[in-house]
Protein backbone atom coordinates (compact mmCIF):
# COMPACT_ATOMS: atom_id res chain seq x y z
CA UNK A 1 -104.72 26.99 53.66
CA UNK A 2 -102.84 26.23 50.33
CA UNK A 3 -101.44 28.93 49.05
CA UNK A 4 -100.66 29.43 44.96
CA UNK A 5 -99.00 32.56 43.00
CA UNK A 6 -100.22 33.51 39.97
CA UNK A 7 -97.90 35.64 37.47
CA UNK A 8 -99.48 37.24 34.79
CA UNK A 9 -96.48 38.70 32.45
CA UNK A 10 -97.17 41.80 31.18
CA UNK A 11 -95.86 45.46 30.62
CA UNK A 12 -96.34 47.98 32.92
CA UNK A 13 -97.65 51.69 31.03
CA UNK A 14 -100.15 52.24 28.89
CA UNK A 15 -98.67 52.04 25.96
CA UNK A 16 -98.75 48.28 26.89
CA UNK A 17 -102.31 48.42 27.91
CA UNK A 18 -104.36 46.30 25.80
CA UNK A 19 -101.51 44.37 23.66
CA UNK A 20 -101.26 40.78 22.94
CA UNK A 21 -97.91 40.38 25.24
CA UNK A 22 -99.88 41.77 28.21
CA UNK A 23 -102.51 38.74 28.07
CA UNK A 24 -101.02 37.59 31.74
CA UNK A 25 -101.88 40.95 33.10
CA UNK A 26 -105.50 40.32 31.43
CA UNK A 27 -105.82 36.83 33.33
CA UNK A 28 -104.96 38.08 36.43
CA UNK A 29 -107.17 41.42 36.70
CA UNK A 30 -109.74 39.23 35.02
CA UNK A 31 -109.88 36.60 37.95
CA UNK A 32 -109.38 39.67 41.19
CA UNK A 33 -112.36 41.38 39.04
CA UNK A 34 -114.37 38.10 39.35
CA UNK A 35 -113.74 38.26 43.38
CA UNK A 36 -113.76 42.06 43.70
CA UNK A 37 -110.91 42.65 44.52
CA UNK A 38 -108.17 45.31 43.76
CA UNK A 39 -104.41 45.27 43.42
CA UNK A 40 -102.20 47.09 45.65
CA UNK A 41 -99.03 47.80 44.98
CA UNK A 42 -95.90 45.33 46.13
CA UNK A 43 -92.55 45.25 46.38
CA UNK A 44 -91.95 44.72 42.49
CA UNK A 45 -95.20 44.12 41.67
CA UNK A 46 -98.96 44.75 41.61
CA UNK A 47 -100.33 42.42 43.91
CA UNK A 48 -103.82 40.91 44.72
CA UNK A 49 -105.31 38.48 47.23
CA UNK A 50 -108.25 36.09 46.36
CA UNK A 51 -109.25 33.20 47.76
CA UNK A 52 -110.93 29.73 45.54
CA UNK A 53 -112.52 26.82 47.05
CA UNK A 54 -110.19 26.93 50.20
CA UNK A 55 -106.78 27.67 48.74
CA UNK A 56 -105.20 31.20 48.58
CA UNK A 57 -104.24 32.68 45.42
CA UNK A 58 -101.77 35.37 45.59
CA UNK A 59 -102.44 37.14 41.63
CA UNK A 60 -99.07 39.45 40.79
CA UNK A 61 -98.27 41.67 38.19
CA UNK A 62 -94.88 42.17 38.02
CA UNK A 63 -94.01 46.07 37.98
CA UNK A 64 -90.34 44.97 36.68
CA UNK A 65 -91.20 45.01 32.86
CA UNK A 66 -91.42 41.82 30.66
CA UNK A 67 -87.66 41.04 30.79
CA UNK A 68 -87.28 41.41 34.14
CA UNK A 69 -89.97 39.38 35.65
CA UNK A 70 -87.73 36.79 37.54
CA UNK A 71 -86.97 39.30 39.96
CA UNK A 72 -90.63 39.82 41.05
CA UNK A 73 -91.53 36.11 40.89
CA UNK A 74 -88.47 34.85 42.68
CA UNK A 75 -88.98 37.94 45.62
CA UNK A 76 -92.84 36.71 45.94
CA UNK A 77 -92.15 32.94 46.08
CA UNK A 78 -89.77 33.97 49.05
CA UNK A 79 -92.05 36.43 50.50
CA UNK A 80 -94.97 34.16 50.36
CA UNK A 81 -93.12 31.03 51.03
CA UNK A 82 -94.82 29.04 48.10
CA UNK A 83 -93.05 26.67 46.26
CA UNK A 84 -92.42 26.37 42.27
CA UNK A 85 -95.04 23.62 42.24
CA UNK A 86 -97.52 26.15 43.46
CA UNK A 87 -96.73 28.70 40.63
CA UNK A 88 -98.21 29.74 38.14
CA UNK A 89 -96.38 32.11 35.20
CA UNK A 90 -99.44 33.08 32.58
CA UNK A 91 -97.66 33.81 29.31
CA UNK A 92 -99.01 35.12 25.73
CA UNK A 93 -97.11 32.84 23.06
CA UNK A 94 -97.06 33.15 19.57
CA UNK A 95 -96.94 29.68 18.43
CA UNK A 96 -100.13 29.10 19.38
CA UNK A 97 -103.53 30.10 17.65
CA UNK A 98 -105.32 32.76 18.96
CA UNK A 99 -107.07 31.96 22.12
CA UNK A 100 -105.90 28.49 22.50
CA UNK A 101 -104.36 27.61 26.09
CA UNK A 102 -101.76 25.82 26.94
CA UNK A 103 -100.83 24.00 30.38
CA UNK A 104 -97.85 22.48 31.13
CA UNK A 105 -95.56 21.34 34.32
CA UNK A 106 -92.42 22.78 32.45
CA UNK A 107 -90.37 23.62 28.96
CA UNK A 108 -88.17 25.87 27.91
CA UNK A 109 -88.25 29.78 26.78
CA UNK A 110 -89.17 29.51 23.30
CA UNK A 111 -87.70 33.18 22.72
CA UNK A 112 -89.65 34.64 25.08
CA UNK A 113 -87.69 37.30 27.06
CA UNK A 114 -89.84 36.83 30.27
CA UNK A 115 -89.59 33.25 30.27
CA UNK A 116 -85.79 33.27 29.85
CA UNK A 117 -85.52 35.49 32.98
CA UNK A 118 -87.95 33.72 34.96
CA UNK A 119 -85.81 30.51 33.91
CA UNK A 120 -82.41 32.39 34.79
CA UNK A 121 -83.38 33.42 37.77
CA UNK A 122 -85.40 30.53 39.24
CA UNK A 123 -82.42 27.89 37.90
CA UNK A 124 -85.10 25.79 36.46
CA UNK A 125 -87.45 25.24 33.40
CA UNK A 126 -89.91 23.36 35.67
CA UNK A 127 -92.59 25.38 36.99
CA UNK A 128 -95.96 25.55 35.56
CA UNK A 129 -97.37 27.70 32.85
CA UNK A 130 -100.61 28.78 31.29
CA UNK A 131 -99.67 30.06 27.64
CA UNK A 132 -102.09 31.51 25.91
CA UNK A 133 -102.24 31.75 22.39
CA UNK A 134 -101.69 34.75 20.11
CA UNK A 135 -101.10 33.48 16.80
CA UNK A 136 -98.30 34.80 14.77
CA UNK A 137 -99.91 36.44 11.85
CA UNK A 138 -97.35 38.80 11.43
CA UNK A 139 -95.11 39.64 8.30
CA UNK A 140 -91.31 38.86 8.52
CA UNK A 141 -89.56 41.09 10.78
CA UNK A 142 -92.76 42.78 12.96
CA UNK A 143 -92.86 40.56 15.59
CA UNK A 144 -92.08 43.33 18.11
CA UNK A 145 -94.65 45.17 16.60
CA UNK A 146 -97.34 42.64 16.41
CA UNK A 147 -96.65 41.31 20.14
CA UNK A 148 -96.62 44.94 21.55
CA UNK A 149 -99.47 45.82 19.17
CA UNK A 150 -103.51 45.89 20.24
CA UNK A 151 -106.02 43.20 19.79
CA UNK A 152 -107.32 43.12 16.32
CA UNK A 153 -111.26 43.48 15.54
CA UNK A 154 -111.69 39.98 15.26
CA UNK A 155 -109.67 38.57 18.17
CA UNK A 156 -111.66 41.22 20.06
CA UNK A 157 -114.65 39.67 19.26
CA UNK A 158 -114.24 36.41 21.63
CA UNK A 159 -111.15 37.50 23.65
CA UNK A 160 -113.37 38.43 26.93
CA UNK A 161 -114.46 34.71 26.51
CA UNK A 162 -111.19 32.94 26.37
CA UNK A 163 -109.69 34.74 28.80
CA UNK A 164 -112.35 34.24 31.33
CA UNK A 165 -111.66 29.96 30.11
CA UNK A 166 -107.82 30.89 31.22
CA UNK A 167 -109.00 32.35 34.48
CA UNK A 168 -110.89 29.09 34.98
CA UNK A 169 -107.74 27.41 34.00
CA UNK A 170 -106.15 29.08 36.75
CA UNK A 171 -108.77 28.02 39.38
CA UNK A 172 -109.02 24.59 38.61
CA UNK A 173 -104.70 24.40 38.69
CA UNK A 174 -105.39 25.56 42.45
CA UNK A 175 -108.12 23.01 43.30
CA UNK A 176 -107.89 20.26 40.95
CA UNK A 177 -103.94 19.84 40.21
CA UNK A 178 -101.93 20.47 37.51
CA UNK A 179 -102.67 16.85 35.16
CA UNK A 180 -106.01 17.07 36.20
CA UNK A 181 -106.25 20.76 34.77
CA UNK A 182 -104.34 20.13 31.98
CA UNK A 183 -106.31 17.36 30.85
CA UNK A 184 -109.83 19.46 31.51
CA UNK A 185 -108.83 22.96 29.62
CA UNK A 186 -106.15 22.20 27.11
CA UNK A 187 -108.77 20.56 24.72
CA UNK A 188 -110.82 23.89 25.46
């Protein structure tokens, strides 16, 4: 059986519950929610078992914090013996608009703390990624605040929706391939 791991990035505490940079965590307890299943916790992470279609997805999220997430990924990859083809890292990114996703084989950090680690620590920029979109609707200077802040009323309103599209994403990147998924959800 194929096996896949699935990051979701995200902040452990719940202070970070609920907050636009935890969208991977979302994705992930979205999809072992679907299959009723719970996490358990890992070595460095929060860790869940599902299975789609035949392949094995292993769903982690990293108890390391944000900028530290290399750590858990790299251990897991190891653990799990899956390679970087059969990852993958489900980011919240800013440049995109709300609830638009993202799928690509590779690319670089963008500023985005976990993604630099991840990139640090794996040597390489290639490995796929899921990024889904938080906007950036933010005045100069609160970034911090607006990535670590809550879902506003309106992005609440269809954020159950897209997020269940991204979990979709995720299946389809196990079954289908990566093109073939790209081309199906990033129009979505």
């Amino acid at each position: 059986m194929s096996k896949f791991l699935i990051i979701g990035l995200g902040n452990i505490g719940d202070e970070y519950e609920n907050t636009r940079h935890n969208i991977g965590f979302k994705i992930v307890e979205h999809l072992a929610a679907e299959a009723k299943i719970k996490f358990t916790s890992g070595r460095y992470a929060d860790v869940a078992e599902i299975k789609h279609k035949g392949k094995q997805l292993i769903l982690i999220k990293p108890t390391t914090f944000m900028n530290l997430s290399g750590k858990a990924i790299n251990y897991w990859l190891q653990q799990e013996k899956i390679s970087v083809e059969n990852l993958m890292v489900l980011v919240d990114d800013l440049a995109l608009p709300f609830g638009k996703i993202r799928i690509g084989p590779k690319g670089g950090a963008g500023g985005h703390n976990g993604l630099t680690n991840i990139q640090e620590t794996l040597n390489t920029e290639n490995y796929p990624r899921l990024r889904f979109g938080i906007s950036n609707e933010f005045n100069k200077g609160a970034q911090v605040n607006y990535v670590l802040g809550k879902w506003n009323e309106e992005e609440l309103k269809t954020l159950n929706d897209r997020i269940k599209i991204a979990a979709d994403a995720v299946k389809a990147f196990s079954f289908i391939g990566l093109q073939r998924c790209m081309n199906e959800f990033n129009t979505k």
